[in-house]
Each structure stands twice: as C-alpha cells, then as structure tokens.
PDB file of N, CA and C in Angstrom:
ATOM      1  N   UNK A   1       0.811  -1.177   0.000  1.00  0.00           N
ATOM      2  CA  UNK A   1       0.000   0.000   0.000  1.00  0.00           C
ATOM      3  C   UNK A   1       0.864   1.254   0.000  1.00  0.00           C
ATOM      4  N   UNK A   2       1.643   1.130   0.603  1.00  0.00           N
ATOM      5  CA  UNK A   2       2.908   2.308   0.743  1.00  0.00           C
ATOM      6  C   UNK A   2       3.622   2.545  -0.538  1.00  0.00           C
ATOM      7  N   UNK A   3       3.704   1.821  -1.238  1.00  0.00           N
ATOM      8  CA  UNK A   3       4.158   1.751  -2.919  1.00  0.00           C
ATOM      9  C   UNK A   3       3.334   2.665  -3.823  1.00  0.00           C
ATOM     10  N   UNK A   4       1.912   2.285  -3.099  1.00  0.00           N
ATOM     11  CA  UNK A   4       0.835   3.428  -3.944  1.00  0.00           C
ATOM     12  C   UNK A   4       0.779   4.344  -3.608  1.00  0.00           C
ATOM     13  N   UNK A   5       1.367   5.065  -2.231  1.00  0.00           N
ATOM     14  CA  UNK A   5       0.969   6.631  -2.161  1.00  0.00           C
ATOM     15  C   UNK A   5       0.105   6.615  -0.683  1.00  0.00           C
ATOM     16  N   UNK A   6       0.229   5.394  -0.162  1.00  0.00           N
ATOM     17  CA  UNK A   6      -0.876   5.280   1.104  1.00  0.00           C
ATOM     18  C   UNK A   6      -0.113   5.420   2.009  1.00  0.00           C
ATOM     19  N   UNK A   7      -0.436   6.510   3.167  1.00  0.00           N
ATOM     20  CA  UNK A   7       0.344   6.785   4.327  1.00  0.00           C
ATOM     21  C   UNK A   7       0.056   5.582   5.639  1.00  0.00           C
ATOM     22  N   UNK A   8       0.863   5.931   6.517  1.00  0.00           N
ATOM     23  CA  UNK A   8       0.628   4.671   7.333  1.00  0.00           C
ATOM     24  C   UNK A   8      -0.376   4.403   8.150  1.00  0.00           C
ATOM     25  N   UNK A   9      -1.133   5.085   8.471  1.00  0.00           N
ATOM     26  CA  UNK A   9      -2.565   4.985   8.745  1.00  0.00           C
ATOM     27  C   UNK A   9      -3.156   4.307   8.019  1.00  0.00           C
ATOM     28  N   UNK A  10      -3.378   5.012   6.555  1.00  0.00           N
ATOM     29  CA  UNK A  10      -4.445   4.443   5.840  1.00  0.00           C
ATOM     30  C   UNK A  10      -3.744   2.230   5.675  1.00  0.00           C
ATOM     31  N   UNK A  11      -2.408   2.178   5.385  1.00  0.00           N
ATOM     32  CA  UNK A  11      -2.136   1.331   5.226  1.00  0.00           C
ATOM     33  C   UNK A  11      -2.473   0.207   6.881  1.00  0.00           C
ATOM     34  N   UNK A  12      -2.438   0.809   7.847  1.00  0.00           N
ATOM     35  CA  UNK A  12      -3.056  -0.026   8.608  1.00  0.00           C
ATOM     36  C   UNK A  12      -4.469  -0.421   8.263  1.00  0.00           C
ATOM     37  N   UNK A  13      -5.454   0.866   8.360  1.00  0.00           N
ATOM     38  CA  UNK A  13      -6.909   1.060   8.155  1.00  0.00           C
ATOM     39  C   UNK A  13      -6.929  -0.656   7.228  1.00  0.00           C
ATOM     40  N   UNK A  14      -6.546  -0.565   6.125  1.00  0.00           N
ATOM     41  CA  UNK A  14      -6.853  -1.372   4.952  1.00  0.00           C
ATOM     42  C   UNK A  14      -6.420  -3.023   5.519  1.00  0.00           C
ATOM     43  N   UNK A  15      -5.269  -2.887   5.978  1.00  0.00           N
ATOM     44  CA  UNK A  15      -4.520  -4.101   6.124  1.00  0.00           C
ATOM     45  C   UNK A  15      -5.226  -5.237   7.099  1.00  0.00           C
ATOM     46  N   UNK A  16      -5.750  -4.183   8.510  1.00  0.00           N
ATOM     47  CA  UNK A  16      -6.704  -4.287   9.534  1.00  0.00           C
ATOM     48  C   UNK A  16      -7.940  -5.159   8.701  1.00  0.00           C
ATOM     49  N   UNK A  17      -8.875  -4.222   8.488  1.00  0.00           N
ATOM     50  CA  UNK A  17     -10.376  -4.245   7.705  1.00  0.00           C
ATOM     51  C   UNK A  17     -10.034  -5.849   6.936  1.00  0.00           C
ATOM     52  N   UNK A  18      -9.376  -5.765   5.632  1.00  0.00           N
ATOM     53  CA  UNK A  18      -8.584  -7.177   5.194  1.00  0.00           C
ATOM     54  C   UNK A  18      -9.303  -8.238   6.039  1.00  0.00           C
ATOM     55  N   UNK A  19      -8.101  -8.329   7.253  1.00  0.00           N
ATOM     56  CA  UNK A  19      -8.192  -9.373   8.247  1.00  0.00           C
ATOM     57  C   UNK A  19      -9.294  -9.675   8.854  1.00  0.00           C
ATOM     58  N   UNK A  20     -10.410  -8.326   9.392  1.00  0.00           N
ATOM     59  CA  UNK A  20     -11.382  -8.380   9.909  1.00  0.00           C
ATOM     60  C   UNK A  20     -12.283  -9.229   9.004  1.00  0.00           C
ATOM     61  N   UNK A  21     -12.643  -9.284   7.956  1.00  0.00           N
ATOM     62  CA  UNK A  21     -13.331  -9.394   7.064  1.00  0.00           C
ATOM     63  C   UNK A  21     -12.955 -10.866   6.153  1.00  0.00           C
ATOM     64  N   UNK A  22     -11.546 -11.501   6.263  1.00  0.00           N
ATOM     65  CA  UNK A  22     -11.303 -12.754   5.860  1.00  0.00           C
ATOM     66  C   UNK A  22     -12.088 -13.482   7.429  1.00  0.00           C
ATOM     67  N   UNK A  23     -11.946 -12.953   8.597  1.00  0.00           N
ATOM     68  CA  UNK A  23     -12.332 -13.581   9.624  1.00  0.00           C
ATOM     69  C   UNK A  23     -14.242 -13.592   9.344  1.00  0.00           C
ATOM     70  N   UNK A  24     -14.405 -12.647   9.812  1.00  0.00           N
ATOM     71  CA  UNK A  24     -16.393 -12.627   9.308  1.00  0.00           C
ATOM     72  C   UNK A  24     -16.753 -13.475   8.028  1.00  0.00           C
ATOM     73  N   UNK A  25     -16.291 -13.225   7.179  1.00  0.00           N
ATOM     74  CA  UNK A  25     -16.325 -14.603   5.682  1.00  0.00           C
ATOM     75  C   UNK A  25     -15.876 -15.892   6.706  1.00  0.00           C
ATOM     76  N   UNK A  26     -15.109 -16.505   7.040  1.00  0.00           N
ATOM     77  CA  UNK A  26     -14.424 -18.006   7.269  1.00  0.00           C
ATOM     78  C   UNK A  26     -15.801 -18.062   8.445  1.00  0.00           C
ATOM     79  N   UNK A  27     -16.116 -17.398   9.276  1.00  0.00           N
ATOM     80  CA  UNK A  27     -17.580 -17.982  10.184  1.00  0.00           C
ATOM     81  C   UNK A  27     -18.832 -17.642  10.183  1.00  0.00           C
ATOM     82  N   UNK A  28     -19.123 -16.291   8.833  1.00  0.00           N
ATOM     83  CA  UNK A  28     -20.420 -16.451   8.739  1.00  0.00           C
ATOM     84  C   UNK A  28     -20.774 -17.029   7.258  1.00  0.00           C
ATOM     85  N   UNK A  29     -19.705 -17.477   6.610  1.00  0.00           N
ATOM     86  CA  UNK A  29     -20.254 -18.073   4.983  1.00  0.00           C
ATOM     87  C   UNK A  29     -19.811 -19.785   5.098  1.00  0.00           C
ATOM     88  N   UNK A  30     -18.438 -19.992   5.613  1.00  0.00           N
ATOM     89  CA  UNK A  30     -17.858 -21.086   5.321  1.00  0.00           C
ATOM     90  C   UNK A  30     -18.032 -21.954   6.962  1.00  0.00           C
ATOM     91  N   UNK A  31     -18.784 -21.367   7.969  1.00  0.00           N
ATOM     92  CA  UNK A  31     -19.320 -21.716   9.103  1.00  0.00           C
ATOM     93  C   UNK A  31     -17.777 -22.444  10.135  1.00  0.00           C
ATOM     94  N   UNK A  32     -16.741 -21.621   9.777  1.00  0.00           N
ATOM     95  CA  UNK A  32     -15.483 -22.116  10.647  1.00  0.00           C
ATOM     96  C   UNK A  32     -15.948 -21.520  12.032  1.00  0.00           C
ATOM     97  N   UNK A  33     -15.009 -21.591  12.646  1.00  0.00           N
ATOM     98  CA  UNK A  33     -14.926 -21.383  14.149  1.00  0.00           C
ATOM     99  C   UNK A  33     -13.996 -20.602  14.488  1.00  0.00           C
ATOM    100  N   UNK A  34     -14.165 -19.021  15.117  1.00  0.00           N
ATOM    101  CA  UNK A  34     -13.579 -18.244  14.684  1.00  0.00           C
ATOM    102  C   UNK A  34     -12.249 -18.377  15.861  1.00  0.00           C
ATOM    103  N   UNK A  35     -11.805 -19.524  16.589  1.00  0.00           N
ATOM    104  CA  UNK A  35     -10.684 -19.722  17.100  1.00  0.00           C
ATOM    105  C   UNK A  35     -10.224 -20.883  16.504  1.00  0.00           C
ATOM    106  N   UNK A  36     -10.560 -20.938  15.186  1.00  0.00           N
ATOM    107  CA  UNK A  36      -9.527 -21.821  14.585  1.00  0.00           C
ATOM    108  C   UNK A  36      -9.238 -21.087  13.411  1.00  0.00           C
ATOM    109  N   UNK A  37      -9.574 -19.579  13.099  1.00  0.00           N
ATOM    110  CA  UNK A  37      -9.203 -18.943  11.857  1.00  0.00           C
ATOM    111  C   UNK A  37      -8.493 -18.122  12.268  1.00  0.00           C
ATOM    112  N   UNK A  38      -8.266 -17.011  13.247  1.00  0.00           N
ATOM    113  CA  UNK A  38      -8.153 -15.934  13.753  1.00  0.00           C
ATOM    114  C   UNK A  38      -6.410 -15.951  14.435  1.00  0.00           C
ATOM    115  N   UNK A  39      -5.669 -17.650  14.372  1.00  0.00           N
ATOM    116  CA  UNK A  39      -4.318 -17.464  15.387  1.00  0.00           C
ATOM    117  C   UNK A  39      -3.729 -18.355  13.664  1.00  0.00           C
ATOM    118  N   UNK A  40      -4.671 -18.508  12.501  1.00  0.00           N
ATOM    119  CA  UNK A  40      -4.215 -18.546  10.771  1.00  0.00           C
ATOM    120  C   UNK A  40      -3.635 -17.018  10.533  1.00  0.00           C
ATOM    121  N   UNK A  41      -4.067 -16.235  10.736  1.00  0.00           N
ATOM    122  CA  UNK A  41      -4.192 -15.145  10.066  1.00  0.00           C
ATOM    123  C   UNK A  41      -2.619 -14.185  10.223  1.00  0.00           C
ATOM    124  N   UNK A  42      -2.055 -13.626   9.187  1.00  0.00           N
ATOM    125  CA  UNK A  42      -0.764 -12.953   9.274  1.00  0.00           C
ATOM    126  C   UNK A  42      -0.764 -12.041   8.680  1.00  0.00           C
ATOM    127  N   UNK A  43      -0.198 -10.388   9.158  1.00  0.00           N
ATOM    128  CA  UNK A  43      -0.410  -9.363   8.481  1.00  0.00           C
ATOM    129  C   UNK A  43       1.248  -9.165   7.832  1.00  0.00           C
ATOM    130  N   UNK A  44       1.021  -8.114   6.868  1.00  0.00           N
ATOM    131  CA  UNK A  44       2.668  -7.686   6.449  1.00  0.00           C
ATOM    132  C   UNK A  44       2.158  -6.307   6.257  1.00  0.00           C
ATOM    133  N   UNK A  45       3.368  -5.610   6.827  1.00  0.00           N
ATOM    134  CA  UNK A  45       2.964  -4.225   6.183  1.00  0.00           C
ATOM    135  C   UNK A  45       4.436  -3.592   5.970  1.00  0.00           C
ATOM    136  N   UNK A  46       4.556  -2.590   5.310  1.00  0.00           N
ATOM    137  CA  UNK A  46       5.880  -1.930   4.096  1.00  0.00           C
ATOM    138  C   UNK A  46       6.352  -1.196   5.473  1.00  0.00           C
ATOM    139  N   UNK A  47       7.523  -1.318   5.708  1.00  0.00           N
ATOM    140  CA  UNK A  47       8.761  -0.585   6.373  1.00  0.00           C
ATOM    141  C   UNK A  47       9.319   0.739   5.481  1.00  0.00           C
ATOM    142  N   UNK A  48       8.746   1.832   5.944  1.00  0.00           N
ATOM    143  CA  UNK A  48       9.082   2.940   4.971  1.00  0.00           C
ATOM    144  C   UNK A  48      10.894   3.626   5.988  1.00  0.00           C
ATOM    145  N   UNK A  49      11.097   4.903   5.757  1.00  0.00           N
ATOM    146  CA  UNK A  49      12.325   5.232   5.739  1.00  0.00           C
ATOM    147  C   UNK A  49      12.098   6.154   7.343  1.00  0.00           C
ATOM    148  N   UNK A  50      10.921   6.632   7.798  1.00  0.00           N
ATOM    149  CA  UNK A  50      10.303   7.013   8.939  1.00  0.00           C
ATOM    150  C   UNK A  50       9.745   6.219  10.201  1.00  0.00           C
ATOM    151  N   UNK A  51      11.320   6.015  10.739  1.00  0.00           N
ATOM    152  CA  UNK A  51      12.163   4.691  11.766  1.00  0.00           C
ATOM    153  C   UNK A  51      10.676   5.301  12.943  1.00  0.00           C
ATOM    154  N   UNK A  52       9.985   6.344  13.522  1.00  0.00           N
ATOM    155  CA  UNK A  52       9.357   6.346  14.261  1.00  0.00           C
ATOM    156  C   UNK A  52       7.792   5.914  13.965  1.00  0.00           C
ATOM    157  N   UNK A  53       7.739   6.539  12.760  1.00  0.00           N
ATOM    158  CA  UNK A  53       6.293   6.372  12.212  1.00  0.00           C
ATOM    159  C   UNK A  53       6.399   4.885  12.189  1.00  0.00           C
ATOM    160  N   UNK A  54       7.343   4.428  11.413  1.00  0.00           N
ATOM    161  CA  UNK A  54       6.748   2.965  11.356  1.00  0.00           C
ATOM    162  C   UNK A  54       6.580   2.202  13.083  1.00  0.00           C
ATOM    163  N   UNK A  55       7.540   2.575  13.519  1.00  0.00           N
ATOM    164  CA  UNK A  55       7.491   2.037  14.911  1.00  0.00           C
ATOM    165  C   UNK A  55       5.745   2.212  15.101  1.00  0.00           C
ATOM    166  N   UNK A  56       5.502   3.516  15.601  1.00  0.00           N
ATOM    167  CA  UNK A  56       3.738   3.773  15.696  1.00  0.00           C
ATOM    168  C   UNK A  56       3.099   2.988  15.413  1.00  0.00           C
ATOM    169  N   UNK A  57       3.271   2.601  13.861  1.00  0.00           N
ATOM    170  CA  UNK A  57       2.207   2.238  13.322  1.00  0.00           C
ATOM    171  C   UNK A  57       2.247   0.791  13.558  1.00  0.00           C
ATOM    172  N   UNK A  58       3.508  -0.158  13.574  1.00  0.00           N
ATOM    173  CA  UNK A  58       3.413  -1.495  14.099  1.00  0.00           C
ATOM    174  C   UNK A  58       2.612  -1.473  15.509  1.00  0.00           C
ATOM    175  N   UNK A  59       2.965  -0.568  16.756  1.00  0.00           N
ATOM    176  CA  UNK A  59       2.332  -0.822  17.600  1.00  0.00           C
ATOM    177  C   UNK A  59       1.417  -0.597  17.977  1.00  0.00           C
ATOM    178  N   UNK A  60       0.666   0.380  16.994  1.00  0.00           N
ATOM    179  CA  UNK A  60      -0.938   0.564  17.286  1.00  0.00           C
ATOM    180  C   UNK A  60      -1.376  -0.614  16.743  1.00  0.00           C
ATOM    181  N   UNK A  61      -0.991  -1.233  15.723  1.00  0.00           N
ATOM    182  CA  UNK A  61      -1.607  -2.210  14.876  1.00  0.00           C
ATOM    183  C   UNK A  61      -1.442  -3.667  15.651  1.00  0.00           C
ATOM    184  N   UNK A  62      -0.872  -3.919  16.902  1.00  0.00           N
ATOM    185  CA  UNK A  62      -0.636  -4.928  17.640  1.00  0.00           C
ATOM    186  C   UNK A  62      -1.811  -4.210  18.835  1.00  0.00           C
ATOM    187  N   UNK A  63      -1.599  -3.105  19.482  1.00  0.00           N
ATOM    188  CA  UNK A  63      -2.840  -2.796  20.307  1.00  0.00           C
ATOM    189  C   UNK A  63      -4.635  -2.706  19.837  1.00  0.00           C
ATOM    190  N   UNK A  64      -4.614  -2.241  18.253  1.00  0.00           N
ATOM    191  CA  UNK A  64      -5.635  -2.397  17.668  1.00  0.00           C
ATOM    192  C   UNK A  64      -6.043  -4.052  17.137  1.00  0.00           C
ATOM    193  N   UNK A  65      -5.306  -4.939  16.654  1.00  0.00           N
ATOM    194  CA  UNK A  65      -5.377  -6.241  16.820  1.00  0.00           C
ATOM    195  C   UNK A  65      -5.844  -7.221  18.506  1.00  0.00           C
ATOM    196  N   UNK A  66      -5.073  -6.593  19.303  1.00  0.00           N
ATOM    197  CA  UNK A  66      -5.271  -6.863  20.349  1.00  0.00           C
ATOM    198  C   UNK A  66      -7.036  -6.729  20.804  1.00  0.00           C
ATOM    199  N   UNK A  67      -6.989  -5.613  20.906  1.00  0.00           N
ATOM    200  CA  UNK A  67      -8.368  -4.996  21.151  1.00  0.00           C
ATOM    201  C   UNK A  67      -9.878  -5.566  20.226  1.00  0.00           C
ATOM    202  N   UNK A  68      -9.466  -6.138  18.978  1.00  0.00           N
ATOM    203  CA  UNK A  68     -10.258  -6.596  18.531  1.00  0.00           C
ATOM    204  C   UNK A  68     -10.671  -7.989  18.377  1.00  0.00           C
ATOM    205  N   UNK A  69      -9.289  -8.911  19.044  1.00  0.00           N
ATOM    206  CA  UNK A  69      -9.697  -9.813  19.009  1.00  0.00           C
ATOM    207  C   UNK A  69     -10.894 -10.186  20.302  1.00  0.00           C
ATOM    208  N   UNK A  70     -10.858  -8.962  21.449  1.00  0.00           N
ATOM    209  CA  UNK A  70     -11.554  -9.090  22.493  1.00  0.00           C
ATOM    210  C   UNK A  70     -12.791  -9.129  21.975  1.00  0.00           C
ATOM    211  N   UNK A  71     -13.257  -8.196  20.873  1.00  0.00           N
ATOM    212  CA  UNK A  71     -14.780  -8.378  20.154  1.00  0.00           C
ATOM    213  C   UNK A  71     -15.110  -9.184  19.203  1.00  0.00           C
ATOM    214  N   UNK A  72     -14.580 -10.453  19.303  1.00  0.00           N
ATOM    215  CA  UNK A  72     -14.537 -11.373  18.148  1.00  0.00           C
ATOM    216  C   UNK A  72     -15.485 -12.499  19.080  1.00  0.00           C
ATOM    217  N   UNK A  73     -16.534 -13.089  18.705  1.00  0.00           N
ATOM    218  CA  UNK A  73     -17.117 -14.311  19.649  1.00  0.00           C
ATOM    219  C   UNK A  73     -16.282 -15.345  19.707  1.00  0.00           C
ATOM    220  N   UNK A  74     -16.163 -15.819  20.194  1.00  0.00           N
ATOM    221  CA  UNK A  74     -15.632 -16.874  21.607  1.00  0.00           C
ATOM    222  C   UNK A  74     -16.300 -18.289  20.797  1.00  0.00           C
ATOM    223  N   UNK A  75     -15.320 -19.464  21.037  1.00  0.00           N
ATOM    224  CA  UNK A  75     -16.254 -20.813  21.126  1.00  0.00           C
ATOM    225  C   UNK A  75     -17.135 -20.818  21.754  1.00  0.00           C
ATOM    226  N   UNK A  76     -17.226 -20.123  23.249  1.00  0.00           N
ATOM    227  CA  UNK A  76     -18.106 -20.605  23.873  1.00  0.00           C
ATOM    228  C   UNK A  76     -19.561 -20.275  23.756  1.00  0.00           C
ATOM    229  N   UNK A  77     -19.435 -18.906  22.896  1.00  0.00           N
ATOM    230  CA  UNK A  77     -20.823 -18.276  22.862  1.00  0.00           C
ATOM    231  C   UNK A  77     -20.378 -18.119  21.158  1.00  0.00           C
ATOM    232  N   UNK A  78     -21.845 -17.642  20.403  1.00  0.00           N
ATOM    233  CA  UNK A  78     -22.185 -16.814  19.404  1.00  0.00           C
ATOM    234  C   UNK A  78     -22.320 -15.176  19.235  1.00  0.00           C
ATOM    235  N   UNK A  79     -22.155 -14.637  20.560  1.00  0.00           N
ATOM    236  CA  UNK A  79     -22.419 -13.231  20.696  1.00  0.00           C
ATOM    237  C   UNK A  79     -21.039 -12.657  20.699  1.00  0.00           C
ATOM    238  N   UNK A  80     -21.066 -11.207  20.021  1.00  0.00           N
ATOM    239  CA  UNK A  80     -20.177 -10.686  19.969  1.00  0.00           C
ATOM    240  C   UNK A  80     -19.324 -10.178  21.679  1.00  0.00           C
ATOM    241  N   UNK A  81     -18.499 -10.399  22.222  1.00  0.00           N
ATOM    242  CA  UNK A  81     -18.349  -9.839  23.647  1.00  0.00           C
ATOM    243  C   UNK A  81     -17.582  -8.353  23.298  1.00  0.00           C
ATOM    244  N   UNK A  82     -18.386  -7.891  24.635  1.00  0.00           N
ATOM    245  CA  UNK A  82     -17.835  -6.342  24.362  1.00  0.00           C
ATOM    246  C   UNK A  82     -17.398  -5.915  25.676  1.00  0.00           C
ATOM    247  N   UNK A  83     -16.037  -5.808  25.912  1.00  0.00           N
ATOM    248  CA  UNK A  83     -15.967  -6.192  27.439  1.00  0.00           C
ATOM    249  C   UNK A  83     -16.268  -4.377  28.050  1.00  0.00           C
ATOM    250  N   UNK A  84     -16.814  -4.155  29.531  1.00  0.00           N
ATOM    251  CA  UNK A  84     -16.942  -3.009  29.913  1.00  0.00           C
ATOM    252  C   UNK A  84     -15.290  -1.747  30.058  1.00  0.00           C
ATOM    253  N   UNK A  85     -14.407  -2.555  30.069  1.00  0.00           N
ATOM    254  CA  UNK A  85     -13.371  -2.015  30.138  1.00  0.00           C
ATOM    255  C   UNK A  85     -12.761  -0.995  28.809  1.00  0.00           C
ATOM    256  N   UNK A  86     -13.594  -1.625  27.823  1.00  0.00           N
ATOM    257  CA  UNK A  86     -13.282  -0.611  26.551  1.00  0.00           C
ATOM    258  C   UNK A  86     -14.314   0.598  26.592  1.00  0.00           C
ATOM    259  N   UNK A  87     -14.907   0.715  27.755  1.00  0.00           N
ATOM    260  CA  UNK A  87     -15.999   2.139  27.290  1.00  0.00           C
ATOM    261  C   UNK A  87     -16.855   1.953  26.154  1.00  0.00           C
ATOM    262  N   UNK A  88     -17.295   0.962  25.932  1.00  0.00           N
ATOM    263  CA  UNK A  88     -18.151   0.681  24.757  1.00  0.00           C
ATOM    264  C   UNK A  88     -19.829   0.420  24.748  1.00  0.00           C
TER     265      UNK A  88
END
C-alpha cells in the first residue's frame, strides 16, 4: 500500500479491515470457528524510511489487533463480547 501513495494509517486502516473481514467470511459463509481462523491469520505491512512512524504504526496495529480480538465471539458463545473495560 505504501508503494501506492498510502500513508501509514491508511495502510493499517486497509490491512486491519482485510483481516477483519477474511475472519467474518471463514464464520459467517464457510461456518469455521472463529478460534480456529483468527491465530491462521498474518499481516505484512511496508517498512518505509520514517524509523518512528513505522514504529507507531506497528504498535498501534498490535494494540488495535489486540483490542479486537476481544470483540470477536468466543467458542463458547455466538455473541459478539464487548468487554466493559473498553468504554463501549
């Protein structure tokens, strides 16, 4: 994405969404189990020449990964969990 002109935001935004969305396809079309798709899944993203930015942007993208796998349903249930600790 960084090849095209996409700053590192947007190249998370996209890279993120991607993943979110191979995950929602594999358990609401192909009826997987979304703890057997979700520890499949591997991101790559472009190392530009901005040693801090990229730093940022890897580690929001490990705290934003993080954070979302908390809203992903569980084997144990079908419901999305939304834990109270995110203010949500």
């Amino acid at each position: 994405m960084q090849e095209a002109g996409a700053d590192a935001s947007l190249e998370l935004a996209f890279t993120l969404a991607d993943g979110l969305e191979y995950i929602r396809t594999a358990v609401d079309h192909a009826g997987l189990n979304v703890d057997d798709v979700a520890p499949r899944l591997s991101f790559f993203f472009a190392i530009g020449m901005n040693f801090y930015m990229e730093i940022a942007k890897l580690r929001a993208a490990r705290r934003i990964v993080s954070l979302a796998s908390l809203l992903l349903p569980s084997s144990d249930s079908s419901e999305i969990n939304l834990p109270s600790s995110m203010g949500l």
